[in-house]
N, C-alpha and C. Protein backbone atom coordinates (compact mmCIF):
# COMPACT_ATOMS: atom_id res chain seq x y z
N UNK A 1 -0.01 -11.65 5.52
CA UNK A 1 -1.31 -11.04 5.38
C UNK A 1 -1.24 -10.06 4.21
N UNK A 2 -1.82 -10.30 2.80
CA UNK A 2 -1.79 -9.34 1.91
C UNK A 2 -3.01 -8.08 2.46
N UNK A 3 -2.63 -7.33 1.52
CA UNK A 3 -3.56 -5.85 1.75
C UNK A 3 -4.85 -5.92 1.72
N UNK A 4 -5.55 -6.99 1.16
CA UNK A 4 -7.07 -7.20 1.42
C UNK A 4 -7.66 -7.17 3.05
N UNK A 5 -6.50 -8.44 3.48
CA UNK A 5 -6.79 -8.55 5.09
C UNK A 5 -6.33 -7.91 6.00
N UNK A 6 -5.34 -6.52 5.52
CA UNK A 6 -4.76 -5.48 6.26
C UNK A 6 -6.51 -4.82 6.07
N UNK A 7 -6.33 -4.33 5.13
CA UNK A 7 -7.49 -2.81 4.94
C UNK A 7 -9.02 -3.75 6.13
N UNK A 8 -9.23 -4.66 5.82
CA UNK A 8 -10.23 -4.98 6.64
C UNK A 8 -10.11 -5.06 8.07
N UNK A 9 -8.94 -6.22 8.60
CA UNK A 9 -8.41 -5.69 9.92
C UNK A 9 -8.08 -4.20 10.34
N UNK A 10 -7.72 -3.28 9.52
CA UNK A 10 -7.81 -1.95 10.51
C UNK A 10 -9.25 -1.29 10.53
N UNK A 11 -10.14 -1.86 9.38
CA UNK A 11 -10.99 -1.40 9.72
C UNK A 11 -12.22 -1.73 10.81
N UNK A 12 -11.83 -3.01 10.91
CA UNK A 12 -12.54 -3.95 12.21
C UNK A 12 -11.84 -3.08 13.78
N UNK A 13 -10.48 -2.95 13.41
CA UNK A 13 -9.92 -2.58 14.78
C UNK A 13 -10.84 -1.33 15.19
N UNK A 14 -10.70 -0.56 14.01
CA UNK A 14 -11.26 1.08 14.19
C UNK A 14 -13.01 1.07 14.53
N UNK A 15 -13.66 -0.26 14.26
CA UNK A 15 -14.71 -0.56 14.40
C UNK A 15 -15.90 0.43 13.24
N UNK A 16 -15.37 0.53 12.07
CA UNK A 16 -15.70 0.98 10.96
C UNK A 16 -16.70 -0.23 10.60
N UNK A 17 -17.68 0.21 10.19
CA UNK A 17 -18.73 -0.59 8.95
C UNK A 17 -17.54 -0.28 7.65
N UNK A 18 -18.01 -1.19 6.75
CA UNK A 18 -17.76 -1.20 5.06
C UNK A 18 -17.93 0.23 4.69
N UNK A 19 -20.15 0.50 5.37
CA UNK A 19 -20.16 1.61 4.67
C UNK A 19 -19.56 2.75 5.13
N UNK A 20 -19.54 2.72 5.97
CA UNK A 20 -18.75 3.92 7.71
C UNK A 20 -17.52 4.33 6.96
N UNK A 21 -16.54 3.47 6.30
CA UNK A 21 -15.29 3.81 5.75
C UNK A 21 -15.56 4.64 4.59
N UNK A 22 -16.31 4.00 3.58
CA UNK A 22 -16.58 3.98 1.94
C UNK A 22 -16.81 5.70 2.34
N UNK A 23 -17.60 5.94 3.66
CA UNK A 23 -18.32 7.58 3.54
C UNK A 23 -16.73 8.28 3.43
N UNK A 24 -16.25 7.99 4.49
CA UNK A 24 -15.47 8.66 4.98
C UNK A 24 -14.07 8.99 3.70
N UNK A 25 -13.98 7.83 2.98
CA UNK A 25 -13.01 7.62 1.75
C UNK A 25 -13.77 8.57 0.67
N UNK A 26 -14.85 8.63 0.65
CA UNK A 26 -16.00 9.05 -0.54
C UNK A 26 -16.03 8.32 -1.52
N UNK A 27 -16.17 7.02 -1.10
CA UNK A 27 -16.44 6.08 -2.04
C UNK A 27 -17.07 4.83 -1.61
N UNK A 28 -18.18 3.99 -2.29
CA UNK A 28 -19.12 3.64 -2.34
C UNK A 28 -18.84 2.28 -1.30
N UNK A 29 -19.77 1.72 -0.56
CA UNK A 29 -19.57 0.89 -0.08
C UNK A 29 -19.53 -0.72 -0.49
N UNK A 30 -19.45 -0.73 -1.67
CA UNK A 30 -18.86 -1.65 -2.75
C UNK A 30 -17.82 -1.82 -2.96
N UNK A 31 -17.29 -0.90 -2.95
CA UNK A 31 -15.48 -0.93 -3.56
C UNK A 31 -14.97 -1.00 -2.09
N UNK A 32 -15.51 -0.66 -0.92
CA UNK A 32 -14.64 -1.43 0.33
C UNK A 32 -14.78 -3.18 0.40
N UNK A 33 -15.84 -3.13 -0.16
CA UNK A 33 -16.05 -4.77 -0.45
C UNK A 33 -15.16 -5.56 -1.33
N UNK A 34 -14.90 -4.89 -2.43
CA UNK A 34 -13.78 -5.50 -3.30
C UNK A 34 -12.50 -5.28 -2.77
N UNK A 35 -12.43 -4.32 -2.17
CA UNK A 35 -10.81 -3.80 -1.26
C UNK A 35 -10.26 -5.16 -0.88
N UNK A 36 -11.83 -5.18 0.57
CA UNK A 36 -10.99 -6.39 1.12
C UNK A 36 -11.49 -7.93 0.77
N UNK A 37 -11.92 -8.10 -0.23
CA UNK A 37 -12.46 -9.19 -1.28
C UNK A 37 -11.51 -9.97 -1.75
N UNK A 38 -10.17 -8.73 -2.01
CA UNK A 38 -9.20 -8.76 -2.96
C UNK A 38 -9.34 -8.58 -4.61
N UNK A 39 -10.46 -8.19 -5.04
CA UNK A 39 -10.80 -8.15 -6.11
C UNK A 39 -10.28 -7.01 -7.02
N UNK A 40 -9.59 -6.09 -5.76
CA UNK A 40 -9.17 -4.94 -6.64
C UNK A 40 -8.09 -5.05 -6.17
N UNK A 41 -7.05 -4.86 -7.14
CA UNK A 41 -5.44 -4.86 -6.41
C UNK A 41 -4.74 -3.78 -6.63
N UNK A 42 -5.33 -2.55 -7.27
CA UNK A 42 -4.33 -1.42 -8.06
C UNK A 42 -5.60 -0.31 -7.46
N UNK A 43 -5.32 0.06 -6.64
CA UNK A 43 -5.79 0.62 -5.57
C UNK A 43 -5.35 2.41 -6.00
N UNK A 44 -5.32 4.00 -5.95
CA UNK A 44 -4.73 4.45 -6.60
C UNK A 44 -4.18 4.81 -5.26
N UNK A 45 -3.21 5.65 -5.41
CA UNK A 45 -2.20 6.26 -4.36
C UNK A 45 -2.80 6.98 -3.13
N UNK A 46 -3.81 7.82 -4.03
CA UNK A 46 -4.21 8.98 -3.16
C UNK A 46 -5.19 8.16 -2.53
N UNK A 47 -6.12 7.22 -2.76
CA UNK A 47 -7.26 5.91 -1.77
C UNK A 47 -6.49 5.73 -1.21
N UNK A 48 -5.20 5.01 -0.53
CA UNK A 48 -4.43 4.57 -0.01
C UNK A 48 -4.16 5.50 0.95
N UNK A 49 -3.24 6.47 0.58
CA UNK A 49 -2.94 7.38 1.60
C UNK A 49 -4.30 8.03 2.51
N UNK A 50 -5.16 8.04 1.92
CA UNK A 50 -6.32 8.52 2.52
C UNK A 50 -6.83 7.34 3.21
N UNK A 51 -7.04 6.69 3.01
CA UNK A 51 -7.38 4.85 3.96
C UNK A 51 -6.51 4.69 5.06
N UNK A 52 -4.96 4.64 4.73
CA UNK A 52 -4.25 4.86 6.01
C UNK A 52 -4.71 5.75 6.97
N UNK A 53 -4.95 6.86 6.79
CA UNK A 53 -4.91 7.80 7.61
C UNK A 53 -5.81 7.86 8.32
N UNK A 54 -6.85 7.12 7.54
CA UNK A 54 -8.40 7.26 8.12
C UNK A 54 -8.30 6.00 9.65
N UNK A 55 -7.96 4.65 8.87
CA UNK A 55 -7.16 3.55 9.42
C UNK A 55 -6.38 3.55 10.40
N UNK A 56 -5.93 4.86 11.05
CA UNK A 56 -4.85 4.76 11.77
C UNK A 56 -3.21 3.94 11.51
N UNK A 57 -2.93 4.19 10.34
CA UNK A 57 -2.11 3.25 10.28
C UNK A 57 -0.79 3.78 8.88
N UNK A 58 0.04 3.46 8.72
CA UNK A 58 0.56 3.52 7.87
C UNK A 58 0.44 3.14 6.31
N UNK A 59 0.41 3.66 5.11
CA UNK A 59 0.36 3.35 3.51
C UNK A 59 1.14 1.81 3.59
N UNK A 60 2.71 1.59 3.98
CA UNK A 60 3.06 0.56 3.51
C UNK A 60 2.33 -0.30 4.39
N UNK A 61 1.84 0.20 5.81
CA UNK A 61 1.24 -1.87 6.21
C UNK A 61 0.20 -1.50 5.77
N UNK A 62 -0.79 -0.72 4.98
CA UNK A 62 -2.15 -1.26 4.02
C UNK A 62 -1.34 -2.32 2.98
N UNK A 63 -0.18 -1.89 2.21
CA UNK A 63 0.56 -2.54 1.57
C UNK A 63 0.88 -4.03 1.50
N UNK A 64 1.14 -3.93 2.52
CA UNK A 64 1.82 -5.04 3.25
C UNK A 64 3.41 -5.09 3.07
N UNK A 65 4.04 -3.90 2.93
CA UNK A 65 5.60 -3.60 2.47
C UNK A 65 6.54 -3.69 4.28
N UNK A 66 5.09 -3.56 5.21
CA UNK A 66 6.13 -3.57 6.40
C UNK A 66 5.13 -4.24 7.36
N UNK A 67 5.24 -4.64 8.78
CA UNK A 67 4.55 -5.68 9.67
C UNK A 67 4.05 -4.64 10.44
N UNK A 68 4.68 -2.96 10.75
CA UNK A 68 4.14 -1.98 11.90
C UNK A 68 3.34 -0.85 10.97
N UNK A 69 2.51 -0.74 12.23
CA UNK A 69 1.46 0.35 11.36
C UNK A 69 1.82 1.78 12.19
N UNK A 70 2.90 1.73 12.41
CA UNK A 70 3.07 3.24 12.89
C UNK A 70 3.33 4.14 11.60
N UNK A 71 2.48 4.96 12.14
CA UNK A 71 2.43 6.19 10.71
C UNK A 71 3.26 7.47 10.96
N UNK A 72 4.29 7.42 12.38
CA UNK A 72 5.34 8.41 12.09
C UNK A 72 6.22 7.94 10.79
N UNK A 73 6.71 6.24 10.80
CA UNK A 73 7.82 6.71 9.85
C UNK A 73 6.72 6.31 8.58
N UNK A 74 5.75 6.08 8.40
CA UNK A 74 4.82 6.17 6.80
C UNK A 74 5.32 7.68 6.87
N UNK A 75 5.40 8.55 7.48
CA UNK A 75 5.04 10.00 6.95
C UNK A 75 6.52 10.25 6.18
N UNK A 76 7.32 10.10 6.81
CA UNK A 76 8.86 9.86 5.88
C UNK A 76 8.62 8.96 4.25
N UNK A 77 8.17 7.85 4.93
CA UNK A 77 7.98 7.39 3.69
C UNK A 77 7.49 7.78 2.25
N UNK A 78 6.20 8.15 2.75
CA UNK A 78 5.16 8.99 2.21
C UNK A 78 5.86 10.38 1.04
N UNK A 79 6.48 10.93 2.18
CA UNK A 79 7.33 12.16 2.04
C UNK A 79 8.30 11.82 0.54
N UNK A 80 9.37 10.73 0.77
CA UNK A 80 10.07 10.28 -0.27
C UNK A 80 9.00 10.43 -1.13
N UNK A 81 7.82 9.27 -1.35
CA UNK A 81 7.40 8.95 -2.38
C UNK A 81 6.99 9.98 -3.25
N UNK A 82 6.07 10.85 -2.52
CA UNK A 82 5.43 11.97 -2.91
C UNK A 82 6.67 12.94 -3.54
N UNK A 83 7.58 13.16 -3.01
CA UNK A 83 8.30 14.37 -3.77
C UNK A 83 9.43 13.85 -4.61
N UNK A 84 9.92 12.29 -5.04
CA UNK A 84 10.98 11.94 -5.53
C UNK A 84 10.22 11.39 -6.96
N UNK A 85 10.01 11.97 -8.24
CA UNK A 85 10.07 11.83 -9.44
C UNK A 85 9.82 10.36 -9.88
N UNK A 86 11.27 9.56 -9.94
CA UNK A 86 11.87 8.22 -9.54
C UNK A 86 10.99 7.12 -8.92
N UNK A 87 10.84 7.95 -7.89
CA UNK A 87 10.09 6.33 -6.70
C UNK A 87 9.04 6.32 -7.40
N UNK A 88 8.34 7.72 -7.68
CA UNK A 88 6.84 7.46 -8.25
C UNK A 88 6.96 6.67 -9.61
N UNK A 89 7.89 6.88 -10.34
CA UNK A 89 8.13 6.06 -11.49
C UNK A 89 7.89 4.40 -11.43
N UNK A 90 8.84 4.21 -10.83
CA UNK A 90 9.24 2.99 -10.48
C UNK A 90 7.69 2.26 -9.66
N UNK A 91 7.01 2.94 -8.91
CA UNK A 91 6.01 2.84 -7.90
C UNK A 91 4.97 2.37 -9.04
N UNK A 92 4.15 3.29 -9.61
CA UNK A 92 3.77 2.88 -10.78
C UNK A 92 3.93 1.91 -11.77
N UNK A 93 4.92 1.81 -12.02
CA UNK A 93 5.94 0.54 -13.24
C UNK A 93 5.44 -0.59 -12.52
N UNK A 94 5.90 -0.74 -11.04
CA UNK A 94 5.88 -2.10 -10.34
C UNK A 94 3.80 -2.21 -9.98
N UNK A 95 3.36 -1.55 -9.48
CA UNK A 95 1.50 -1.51 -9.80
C UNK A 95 1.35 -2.69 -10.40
N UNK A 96 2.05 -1.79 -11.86
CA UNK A 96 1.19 -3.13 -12.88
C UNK A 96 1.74 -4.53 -13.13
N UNK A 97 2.69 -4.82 -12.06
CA UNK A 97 2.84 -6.19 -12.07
C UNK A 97 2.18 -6.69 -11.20
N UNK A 98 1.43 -8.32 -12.25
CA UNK A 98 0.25 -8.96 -11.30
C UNK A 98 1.18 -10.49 -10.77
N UNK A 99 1.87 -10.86 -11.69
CA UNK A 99 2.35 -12.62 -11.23
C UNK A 99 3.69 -12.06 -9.88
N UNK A 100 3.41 -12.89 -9.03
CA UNK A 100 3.94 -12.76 -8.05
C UNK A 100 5.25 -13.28 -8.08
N UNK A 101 6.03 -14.37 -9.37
CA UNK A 101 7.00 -14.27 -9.55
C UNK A 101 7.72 -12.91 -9.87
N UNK A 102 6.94 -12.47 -11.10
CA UNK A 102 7.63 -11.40 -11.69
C UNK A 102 7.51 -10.75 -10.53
N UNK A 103 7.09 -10.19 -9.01
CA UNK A 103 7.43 -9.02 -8.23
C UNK A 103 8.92 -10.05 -8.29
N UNK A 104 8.84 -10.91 -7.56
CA UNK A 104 9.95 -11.86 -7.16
C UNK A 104 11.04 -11.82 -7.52
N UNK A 105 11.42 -11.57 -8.99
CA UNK A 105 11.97 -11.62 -9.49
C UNK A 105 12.88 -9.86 -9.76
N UNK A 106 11.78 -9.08 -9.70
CA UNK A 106 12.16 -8.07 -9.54
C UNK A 106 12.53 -7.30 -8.06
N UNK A 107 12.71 -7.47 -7.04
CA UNK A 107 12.87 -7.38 -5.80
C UNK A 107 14.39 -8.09 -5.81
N UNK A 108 14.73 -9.62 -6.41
CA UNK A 108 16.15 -9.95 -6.47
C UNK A 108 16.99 -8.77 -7.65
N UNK A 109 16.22 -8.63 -8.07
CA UNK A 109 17.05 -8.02 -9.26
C UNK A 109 17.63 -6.36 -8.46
N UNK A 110 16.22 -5.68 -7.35
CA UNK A 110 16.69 -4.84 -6.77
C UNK A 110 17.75 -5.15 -5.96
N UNK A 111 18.05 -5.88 -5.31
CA UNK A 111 18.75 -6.47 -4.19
C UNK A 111 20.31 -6.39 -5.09
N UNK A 112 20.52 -6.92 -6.30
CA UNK A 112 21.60 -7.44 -6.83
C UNK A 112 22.57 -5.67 -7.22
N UNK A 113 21.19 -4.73 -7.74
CA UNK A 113 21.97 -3.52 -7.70
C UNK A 113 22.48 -2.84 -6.93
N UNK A 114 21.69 -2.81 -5.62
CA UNK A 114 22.14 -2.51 -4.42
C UNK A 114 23.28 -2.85 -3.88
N UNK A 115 23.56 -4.50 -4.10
CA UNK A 115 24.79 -4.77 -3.38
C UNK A 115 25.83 -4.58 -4.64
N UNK A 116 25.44 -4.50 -6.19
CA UNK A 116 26.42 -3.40 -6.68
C UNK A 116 27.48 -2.65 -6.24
N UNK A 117 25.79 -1.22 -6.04
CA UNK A 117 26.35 -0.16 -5.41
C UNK A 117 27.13 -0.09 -4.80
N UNK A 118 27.31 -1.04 -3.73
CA UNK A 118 27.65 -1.07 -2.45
C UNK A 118 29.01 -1.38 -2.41
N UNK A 119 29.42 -2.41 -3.70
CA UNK A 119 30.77 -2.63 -3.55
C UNK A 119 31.34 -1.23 -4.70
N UNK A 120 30.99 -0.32 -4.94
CA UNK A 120 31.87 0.69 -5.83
C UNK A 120 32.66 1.47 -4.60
């Protein structure tokens, strides 16, 4: 389930209208339409974190980075992202990739440094 059909399923769960959310986000009830349209994919940080929250749910499952929407450990998460320099770097960098190889490709490439690391 990409993030189009996350953001809409929590908002069905929460029993939110389009526009019911858009108020609550402060933003127009159009752009919840493209949210979950899929028409918009670069969403900014702070919509996100504010959608989760509203959502009941965690930033990465709007994402789709994890399957649980518990928002104790988003708040860890969150926490990293927000205060580590780095992640936001990297967080950003990866945004603007649209072909789903290139994530692909970059996700093995994370994997390969990691298990690097791992053998030093």
């Amino acid at each position: 389930m990409g993030m189009s059909e996350r953001i809409k399923e929590r908002r069905l769960a929460m029993n939110y209208t389009q526009e019911e959310l858009a108020q609550k986000l402060g933003l127009q009830k159009s752009a919840i339409a493209k949210y979950e349209n899929g028409r918009v994919e670069n969403i900014k940080r702070s919509v996100i974190a504010q959608m989760a929250k509203t959502l009941d749910c965690s930033p990465s499952y709007l994402m789709g980075w994890e399957d649980h929407k518990d928002i104790e450990t988003a708040a860890s998460a969150l926490d990293l992202i927000y205060n580590d320099k780095n992640i936001q770097l990297i967080t950003e960098k990866c945004s603007q990739l649209k072909n789903e190889a290139s994530i692909k490709r970059l996700l093995r490439y994370i994997d390969l440094l990691i298990e690097e690391e791992n053998e030093l």
